[in-house]
C-alpha atoms as a PDB file:
ATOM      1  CA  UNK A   1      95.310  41.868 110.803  1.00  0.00           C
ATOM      2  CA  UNK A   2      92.820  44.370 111.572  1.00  0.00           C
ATOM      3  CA  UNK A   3      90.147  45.284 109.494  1.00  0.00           C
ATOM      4  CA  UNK A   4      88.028  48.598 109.702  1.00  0.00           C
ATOM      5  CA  UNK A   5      85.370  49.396 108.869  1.00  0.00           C
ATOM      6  CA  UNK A   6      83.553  52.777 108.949  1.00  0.00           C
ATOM      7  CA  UNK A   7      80.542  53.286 110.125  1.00  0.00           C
ATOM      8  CA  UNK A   8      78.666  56.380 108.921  1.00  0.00           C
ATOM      9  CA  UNK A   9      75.596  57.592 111.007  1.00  0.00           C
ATOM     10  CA  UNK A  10      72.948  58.623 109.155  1.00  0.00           C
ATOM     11  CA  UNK A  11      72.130  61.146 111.494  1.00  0.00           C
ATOM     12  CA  UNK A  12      75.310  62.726 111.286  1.00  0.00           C
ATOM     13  CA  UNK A  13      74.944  63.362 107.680  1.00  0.00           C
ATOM     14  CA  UNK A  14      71.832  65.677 107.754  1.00  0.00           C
ATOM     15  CA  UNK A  15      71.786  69.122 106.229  1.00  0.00           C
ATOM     16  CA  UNK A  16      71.473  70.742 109.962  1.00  0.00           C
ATOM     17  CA  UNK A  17      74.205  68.904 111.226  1.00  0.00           C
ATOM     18  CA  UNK A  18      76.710  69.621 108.415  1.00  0.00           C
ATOM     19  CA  UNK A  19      75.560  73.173 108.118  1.00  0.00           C
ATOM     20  CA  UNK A  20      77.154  73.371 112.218  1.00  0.00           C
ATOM     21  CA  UNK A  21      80.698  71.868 110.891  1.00  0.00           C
ATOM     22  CA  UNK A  22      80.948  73.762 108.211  1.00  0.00           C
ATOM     23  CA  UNK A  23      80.230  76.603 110.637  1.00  0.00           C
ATOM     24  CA  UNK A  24      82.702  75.775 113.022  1.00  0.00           C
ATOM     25  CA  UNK A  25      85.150  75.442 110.018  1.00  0.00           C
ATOM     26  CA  UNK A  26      84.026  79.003 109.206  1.00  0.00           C
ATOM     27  CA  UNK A  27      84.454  80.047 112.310  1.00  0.00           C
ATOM     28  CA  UNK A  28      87.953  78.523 112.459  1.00  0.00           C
ATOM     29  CA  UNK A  29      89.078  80.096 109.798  1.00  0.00           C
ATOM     30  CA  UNK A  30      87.581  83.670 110.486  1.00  0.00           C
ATOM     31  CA  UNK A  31      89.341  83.533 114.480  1.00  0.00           C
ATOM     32  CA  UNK A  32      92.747  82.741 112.320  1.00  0.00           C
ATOM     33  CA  UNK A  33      92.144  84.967 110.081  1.00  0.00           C
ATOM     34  CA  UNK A  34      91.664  87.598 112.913  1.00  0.00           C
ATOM     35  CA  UNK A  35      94.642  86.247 115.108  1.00  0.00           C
ATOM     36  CA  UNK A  36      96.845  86.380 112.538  1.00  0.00           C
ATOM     37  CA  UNK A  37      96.011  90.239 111.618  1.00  0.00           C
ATOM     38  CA  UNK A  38      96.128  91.396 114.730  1.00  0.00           C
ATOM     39  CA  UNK A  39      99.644  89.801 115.445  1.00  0.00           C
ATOM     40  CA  UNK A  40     100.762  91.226 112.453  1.00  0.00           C
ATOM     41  CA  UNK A  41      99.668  95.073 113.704  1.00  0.00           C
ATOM     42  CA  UNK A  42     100.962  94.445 117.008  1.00  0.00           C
ATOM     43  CA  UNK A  43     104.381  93.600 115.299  1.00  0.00           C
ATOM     44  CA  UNK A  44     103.952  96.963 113.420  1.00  0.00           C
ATOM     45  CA  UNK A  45     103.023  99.123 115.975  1.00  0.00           C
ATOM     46  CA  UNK A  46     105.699  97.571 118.383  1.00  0.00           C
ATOM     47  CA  UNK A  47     108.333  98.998 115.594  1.00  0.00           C
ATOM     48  CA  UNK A  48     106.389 101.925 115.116  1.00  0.00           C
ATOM     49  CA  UNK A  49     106.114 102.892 118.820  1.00  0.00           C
ATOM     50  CA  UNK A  50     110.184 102.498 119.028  1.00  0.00           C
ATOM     51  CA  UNK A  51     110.285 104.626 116.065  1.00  0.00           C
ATOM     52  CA  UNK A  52     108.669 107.752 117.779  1.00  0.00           C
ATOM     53  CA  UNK A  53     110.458 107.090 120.979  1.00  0.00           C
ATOM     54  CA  UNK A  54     113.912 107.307 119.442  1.00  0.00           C
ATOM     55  CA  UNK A  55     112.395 110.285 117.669  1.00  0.00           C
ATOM     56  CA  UNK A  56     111.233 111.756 120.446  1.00  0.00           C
ATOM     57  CA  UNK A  57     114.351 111.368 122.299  1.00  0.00           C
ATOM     58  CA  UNK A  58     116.402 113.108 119.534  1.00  0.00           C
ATOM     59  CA  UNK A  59     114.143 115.663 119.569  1.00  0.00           C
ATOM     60  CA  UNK A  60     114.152 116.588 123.613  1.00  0.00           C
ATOM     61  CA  UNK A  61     118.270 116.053 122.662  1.00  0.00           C
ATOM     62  CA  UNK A  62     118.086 118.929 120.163  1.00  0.00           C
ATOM     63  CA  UNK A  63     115.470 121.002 122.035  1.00  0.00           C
ATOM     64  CA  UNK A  64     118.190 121.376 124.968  1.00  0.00           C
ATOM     65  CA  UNK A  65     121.100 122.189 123.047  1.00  0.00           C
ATOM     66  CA  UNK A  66     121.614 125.728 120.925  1.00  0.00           C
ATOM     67  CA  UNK A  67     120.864 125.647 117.128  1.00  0.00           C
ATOM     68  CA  UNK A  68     124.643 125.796 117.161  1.00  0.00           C
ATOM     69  CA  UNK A  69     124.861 122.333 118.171  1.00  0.00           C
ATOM     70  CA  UNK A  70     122.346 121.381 116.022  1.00  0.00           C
ATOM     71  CA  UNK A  71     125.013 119.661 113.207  1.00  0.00           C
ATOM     72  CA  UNK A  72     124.663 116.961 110.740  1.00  0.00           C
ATOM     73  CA  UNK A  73     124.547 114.106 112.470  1.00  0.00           C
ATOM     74  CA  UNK A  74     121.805 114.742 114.476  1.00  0.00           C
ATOM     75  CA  UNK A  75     119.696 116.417 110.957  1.00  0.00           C
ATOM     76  CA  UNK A  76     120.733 112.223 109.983  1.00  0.00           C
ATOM     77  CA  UNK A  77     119.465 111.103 112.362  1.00  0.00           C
ATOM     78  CA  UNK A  78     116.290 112.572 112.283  1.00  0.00           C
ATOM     79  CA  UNK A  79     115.944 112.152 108.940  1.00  0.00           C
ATOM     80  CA  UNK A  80     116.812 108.766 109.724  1.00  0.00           C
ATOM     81  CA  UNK A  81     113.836 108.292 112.159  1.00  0.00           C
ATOM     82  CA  UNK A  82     111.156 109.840 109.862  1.00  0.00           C
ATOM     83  CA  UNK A  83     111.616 107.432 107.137  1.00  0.00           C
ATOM     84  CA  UNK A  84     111.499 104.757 109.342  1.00  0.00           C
ATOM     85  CA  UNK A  85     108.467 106.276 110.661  1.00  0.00           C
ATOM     86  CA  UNK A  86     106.779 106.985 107.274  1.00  0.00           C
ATOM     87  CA  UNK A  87     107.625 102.892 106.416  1.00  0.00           C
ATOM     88  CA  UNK A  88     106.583 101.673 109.638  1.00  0.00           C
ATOM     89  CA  UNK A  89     102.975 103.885 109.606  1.00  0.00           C
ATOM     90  CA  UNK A  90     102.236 102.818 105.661  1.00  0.00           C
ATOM     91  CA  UNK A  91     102.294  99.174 106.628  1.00  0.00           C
ATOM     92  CA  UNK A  92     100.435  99.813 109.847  1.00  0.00           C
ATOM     93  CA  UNK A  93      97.609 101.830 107.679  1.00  0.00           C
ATOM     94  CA  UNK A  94      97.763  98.511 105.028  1.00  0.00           C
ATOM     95  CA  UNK A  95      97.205  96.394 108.233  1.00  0.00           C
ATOM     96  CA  UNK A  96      94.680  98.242 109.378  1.00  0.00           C
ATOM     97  CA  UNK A  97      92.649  98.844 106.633  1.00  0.00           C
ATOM     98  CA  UNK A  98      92.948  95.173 106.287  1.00  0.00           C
ATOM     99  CA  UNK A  99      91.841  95.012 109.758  1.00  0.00           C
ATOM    100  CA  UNK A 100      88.354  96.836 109.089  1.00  0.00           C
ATOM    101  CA  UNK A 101      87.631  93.550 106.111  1.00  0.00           C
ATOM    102  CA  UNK A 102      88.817  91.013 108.753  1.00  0.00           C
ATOM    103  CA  UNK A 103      86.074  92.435 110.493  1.00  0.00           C
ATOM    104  CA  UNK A 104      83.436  92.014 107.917  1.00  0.00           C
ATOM    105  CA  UNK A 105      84.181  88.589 107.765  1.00  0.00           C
ATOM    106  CA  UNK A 106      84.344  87.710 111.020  1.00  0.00           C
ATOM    107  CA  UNK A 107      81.207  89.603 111.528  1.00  0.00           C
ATOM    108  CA  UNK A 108      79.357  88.123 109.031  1.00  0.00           C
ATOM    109  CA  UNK A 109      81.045  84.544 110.254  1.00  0.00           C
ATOM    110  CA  UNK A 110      79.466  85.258 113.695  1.00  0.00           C
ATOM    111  CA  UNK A 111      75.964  86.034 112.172  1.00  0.00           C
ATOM    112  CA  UNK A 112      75.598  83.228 109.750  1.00  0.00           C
ATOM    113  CA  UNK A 113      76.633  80.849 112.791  1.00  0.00           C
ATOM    114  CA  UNK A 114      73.973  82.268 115.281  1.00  0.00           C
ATOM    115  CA  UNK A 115      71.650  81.414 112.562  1.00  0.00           C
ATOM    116  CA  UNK A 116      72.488  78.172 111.834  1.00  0.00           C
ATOM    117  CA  UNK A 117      72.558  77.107 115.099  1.00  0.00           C
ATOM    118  CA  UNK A 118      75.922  77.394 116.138  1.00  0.00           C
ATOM    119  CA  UNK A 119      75.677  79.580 118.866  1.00  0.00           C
ATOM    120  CA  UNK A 120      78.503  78.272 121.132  1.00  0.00           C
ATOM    121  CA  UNK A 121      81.159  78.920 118.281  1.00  0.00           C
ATOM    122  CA  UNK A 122      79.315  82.548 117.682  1.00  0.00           C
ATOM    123  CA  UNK A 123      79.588  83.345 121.509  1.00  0.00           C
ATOM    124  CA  UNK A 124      83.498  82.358 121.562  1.00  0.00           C
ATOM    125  CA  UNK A 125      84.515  84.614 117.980  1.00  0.00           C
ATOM    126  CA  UNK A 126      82.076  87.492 119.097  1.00  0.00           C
ATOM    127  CA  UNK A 127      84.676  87.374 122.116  1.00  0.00           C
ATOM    128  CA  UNK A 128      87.569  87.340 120.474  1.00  0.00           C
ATOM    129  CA  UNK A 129      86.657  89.672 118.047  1.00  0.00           C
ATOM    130  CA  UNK A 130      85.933  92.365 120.997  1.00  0.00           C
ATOM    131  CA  UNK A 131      89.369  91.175 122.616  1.00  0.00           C
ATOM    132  CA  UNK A 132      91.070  92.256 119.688  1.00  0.00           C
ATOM    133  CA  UNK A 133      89.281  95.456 118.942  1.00  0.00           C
ATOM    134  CA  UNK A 134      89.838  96.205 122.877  1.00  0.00           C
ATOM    135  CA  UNK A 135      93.201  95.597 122.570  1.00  0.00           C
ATOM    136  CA  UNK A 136      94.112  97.712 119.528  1.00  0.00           C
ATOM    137  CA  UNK A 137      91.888 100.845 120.468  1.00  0.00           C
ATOM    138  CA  UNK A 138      94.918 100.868 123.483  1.00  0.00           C
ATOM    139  CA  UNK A 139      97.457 100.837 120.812  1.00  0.00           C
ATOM    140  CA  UNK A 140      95.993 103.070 118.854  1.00  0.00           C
ATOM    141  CA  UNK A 141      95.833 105.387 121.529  1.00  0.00           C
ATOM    142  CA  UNK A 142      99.038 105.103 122.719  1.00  0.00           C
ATOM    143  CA  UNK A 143     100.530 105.644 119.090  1.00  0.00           C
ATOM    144  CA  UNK A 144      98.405 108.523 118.898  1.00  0.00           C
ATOM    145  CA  UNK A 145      99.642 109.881 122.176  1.00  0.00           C
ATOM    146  CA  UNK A 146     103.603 109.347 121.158  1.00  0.00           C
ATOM    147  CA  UNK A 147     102.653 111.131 117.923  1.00  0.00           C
ATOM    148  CA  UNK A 148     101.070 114.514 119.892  1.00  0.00           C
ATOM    149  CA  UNK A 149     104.227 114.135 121.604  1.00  0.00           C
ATOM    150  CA  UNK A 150     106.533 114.332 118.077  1.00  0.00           C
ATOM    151  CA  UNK A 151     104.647 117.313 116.944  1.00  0.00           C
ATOM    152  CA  UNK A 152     104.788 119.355 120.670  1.00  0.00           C
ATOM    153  CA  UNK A 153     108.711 118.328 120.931  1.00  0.00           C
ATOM    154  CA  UNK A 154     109.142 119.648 117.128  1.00  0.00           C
ATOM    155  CA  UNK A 155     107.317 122.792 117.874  1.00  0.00           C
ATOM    156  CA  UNK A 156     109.607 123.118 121.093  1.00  0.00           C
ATOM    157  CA  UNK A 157     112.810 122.583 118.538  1.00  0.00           C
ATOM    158  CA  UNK A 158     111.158 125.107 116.017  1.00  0.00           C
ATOM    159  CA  UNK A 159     110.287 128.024 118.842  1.00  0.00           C
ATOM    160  CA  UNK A 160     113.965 127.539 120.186  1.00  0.00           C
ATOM    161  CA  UNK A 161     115.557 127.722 117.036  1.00  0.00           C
ATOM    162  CA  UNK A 162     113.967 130.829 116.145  1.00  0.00           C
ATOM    163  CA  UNK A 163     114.374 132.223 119.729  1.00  0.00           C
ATOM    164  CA  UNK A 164     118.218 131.806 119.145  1.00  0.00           C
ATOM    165  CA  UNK A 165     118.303 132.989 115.491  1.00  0.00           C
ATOM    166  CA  UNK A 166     116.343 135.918 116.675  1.00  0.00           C
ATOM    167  CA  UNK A 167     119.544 136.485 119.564  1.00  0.00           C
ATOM    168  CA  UNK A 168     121.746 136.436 116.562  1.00  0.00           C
ATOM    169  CA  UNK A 169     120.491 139.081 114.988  1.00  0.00           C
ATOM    170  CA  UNK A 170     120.249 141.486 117.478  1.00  0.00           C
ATOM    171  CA  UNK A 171     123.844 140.917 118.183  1.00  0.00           C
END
């Protein structure tokens, strides 16, 4: 049969030269680390995003019709909404929050390559740490934009409401 044998280089065994794999396992696990997190927020924000929509549609629902048809099963369904809404935010704030440690570790990942050497595997997490901080600064912003748009639809629903009950009155 065949035998094997394993050859070690001695060169390959210096302190320099494992100090770069163990950076590039560091650096491994820090990009996973990151991908993984930001997955998980885009999963949250996806949900959260429909959330506010379907909110936001009951809301420019109710904002056309009189307080008189303003019944039950719409007050459900708004309810409805919110508590998804208050869920789906928590675990987006846990995520985030997360996020800001994920950072600190890939950070500090990045700097303890560059000075060991491993500048190639520094270069390619500095980049995907920006391509992930680029890419939820867009969600962010467009979850805070759907959530100025919650509060000026519920303001609209509040100001009709009133406008109506006021009509009742004076009749």
């Amino acid at each position: 049969m065949f035998s094997r044998k394993i050859l070690f280089n001695p060169k390959e065994l210096t302190h320099e030269n494992l100090i770069h794999q163990a950076c590039s396992m560091s650096v491994n696990a820090a990009s996973q680390l990151l991908t993984q997190t930001v997955i998980a927020i885009f999963e949250i924000t996806k949900n959260y995003r429909s959330a506010l929509k379907k909110l936001a549609s009951v809301l420019e629902e109710v904002s056309t019709l009189p307080s008189i048809g303003f019944q039950e099963d719409i007050a459900d369904t708004i309810i409805e909404c919110r508590n998804i809404i208050s869920e789906e935010k928590r675990q987006l704030n846990e995520l985030l929050s997360l996020m800001e440690y994920v950072e600190k570790v890939v950070i500090a990942t990045i700097e303890t390559s560059y000075i060991a050497g491993a500048q190639t595997a520094c270069e390619i997490l500095s980049e995907r740490l920006h391509s992930a901080n680029t890419l939820l600064e867009n969600e962010k912003r467009e979850i805070k934009e759907l959530e100025e748009e919650i509060v000026r639809l519920q303001k609209l629903v509040i100001l009709n409401t009133k406008i109506e009950s006021d009509e009742q009155e004076k009749k």
